[in-house]
N, C-alpha and C. Protein backbone atom coordinates (compact mmCIF):
# COMPACT_ATOMS: atom_id res chain seq x y z
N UNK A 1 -17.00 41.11 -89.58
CA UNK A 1 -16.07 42.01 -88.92
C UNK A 1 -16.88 43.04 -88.13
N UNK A 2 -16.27 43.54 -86.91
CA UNK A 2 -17.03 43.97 -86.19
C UNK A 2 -17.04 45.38 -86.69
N UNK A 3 -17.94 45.98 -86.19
CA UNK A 3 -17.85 47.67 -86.74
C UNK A 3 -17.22 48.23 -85.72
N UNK A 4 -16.39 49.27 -85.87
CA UNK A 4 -15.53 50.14 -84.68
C UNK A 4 -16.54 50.84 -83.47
N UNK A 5 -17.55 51.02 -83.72
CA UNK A 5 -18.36 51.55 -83.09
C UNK A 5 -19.00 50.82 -82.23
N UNK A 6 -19.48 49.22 -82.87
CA UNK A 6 -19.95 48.47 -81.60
C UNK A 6 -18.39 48.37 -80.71
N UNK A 7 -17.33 47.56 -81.13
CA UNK A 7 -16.11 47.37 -80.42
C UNK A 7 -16.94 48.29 -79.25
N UNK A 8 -16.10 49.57 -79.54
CA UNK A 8 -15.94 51.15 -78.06
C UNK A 8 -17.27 51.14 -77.46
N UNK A 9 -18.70 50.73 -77.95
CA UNK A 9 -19.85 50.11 -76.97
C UNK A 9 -19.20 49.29 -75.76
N UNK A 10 -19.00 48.29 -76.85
CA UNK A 10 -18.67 46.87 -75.57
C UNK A 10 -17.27 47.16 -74.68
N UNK A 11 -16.73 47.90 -75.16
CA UNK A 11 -14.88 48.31 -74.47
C UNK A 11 -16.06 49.39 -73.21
N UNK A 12 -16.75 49.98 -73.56
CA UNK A 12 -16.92 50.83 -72.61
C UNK A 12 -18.52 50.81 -71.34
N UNK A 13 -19.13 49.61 -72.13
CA UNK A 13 -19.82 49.25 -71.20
C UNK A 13 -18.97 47.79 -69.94
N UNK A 14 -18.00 47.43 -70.35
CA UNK A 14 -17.14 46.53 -69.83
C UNK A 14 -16.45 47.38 -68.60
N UNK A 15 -15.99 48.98 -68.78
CA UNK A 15 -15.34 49.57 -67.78
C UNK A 15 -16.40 50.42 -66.90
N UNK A 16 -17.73 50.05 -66.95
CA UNK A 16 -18.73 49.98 -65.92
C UNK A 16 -19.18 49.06 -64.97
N UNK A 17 -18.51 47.84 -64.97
CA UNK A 17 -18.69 46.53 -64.48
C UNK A 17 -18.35 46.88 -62.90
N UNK A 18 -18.68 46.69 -61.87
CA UNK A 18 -18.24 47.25 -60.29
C UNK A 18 -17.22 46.46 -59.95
N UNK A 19 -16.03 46.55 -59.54
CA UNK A 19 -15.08 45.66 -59.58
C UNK A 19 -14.97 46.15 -58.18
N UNK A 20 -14.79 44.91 -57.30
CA UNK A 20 -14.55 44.91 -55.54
C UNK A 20 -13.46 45.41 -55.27
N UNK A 21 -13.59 46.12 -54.49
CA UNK A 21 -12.15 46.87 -54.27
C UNK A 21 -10.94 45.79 -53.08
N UNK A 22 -9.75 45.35 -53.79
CA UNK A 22 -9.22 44.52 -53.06
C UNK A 22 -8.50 44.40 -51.43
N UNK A 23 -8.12 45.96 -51.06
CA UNK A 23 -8.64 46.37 -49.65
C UNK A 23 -9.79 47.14 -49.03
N UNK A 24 -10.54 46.90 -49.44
CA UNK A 24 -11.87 47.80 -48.43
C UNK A 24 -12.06 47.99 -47.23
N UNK A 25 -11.60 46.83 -46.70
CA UNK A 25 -11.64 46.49 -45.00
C UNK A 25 -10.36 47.04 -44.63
N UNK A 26 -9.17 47.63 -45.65
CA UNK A 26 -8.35 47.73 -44.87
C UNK A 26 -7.21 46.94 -44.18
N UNK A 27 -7.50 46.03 -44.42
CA UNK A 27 -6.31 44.41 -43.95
C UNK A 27 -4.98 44.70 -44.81
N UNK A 28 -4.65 45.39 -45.29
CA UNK A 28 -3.45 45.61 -46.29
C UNK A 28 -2.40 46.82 -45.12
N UNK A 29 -3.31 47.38 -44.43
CA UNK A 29 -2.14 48.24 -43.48
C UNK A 29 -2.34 47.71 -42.35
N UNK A 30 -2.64 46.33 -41.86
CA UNK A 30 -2.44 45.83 -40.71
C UNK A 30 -1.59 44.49 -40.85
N UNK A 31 -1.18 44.23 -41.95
CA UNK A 31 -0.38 43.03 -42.02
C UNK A 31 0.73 42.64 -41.00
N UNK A 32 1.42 43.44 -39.94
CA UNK A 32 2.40 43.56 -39.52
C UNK A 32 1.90 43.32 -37.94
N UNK A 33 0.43 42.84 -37.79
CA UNK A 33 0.05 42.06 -36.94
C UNK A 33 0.16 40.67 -37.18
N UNK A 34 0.54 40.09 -38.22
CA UNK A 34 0.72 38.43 -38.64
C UNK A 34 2.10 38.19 -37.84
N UNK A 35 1.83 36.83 -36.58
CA UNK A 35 2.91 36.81 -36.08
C UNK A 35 3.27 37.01 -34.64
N UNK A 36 2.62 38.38 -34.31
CA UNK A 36 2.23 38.68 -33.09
C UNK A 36 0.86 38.35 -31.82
N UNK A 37 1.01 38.08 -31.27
CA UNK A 37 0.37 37.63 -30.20
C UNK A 37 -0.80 38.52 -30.05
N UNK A 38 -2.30 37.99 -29.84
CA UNK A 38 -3.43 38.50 -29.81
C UNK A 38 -3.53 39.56 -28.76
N UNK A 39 -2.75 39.44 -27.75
CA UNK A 39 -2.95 40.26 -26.84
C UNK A 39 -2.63 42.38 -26.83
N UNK A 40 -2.23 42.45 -28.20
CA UNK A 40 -2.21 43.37 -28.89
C UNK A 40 -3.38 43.94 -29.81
N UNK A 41 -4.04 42.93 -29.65
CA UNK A 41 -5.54 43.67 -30.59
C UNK A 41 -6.42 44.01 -29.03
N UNK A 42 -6.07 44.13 -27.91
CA UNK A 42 -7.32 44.79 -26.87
C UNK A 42 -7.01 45.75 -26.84
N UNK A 43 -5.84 46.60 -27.34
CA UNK A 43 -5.59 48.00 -27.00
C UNK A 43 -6.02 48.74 -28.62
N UNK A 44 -6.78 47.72 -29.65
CA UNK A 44 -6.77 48.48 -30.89
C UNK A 44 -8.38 48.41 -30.93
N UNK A 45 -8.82 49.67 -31.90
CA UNK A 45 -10.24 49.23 -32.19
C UNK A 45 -10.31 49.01 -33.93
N UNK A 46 -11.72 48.53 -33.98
CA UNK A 46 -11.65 47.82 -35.27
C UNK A 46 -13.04 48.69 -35.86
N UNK A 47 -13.09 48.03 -37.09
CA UNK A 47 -14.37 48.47 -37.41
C UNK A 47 -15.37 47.37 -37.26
N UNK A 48 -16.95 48.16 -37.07
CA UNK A 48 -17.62 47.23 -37.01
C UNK A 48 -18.01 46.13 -37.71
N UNK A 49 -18.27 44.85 -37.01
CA UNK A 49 -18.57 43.95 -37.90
C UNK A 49 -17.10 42.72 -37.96
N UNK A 50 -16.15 43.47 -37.77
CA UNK A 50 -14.54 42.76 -37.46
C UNK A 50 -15.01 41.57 -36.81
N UNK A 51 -14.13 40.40 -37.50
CA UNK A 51 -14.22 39.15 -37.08
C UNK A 51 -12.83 38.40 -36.76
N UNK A 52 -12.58 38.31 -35.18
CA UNK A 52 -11.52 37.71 -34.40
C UNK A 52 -11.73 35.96 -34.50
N UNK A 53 -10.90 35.44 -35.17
CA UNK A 53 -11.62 33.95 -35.90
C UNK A 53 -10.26 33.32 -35.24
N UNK A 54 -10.89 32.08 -33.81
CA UNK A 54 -10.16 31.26 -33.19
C UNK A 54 -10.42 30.17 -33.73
N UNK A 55 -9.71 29.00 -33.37
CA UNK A 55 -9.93 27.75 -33.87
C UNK A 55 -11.47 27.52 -33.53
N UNK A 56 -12.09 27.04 -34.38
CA UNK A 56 -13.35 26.48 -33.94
C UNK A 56 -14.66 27.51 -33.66
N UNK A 57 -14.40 29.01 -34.11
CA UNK A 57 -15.51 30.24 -33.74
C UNK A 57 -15.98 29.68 -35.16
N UNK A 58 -16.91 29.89 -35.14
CA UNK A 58 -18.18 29.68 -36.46
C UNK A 58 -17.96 31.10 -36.89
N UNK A 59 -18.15 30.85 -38.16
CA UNK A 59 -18.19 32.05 -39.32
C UNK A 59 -18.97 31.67 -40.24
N UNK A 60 -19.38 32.76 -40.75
CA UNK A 60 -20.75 32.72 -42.09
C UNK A 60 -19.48 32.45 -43.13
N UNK A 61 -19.96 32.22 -44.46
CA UNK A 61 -19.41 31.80 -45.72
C UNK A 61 -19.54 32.69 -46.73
N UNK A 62 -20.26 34.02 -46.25
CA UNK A 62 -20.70 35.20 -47.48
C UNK A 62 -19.68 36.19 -47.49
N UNK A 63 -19.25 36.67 -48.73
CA UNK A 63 -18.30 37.36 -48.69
C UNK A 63 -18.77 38.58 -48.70
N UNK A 64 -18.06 39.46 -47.54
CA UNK A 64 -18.25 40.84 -47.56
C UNK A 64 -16.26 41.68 -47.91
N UNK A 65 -16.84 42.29 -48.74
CA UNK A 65 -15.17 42.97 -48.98
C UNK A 65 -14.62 44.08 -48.26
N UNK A 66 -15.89 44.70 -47.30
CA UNK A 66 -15.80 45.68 -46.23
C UNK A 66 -15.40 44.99 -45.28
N UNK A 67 -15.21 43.83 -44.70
CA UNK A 67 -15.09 43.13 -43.81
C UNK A 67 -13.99 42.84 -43.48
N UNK A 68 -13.71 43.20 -42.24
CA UNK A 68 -11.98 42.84 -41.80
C UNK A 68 -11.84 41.35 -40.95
N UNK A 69 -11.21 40.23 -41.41
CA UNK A 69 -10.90 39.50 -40.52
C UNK A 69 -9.74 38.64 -39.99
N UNK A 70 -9.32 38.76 -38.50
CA UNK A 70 -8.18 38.21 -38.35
C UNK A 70 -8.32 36.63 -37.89
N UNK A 71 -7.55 36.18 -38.15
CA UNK A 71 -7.55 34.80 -38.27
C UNK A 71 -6.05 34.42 -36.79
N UNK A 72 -6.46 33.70 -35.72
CA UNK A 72 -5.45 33.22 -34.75
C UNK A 72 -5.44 32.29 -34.44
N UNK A 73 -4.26 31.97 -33.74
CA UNK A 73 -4.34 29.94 -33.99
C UNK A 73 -4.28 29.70 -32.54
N UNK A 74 -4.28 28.70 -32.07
CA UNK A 74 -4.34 28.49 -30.89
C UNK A 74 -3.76 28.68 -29.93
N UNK A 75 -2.26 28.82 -30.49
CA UNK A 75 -1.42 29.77 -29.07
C UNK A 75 -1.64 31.11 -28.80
N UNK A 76 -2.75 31.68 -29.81
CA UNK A 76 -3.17 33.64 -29.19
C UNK A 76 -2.18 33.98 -30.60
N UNK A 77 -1.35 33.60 -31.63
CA UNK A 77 -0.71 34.15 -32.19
C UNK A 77 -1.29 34.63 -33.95
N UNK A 78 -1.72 35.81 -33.84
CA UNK A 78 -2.04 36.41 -35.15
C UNK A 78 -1.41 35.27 -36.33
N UNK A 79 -2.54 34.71 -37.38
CA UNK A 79 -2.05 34.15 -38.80
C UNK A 79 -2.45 34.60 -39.62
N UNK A 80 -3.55 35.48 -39.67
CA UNK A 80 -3.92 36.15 -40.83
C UNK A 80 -4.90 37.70 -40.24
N UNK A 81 -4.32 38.44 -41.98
CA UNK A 81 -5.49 39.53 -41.84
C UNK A 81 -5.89 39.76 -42.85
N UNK A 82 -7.24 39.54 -43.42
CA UNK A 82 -8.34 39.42 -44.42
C UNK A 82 -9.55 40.37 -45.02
N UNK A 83 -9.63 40.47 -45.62
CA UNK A 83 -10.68 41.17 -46.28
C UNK A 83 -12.16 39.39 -46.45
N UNK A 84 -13.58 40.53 -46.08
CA UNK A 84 -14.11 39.15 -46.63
C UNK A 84 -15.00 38.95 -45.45
């Protein structure tokens, strides 16, 4: 049986663990671009590093959680906005 004392060790070295924050980039207050036509992101600025992802643009595979990216499909029309 465990002793109470290790337990609140391990309970409290567990709530030191860095947990990614699930909007960092911010994609959670732009959702209401899904839908709309690309031609609405030249009048916006982004942060750096923002990735405008058309059919077929190459993208790295590493996840960054600061990272904003929108995703558009081939008619110019917003399908996604991402963290990552």
């Amino acid at each position: 049986m465990a002793k109470p004392a290790l337990v609140l060790l391990v309970l409290g070295l567990a709530a030191c663990v860095a947990v990614p924050k699930e909007n960092a980039c911010g994609a959670a207050g732009m959702q209401d671009l899904v839908g709309r036509d690309d031609a609405v992101l030249a009048a916006m600025t982004f942060p750096q590093g923002t990735r405008l992802i058309y059919p077929g643009t190459p993208v790295t595979e590493d996840y960054r959680p600061d990272r904003l990216n929108i995703d558009i499909d081939p008619s110019g029309t917003i399908t996604g906005v991402w963290c990552g």
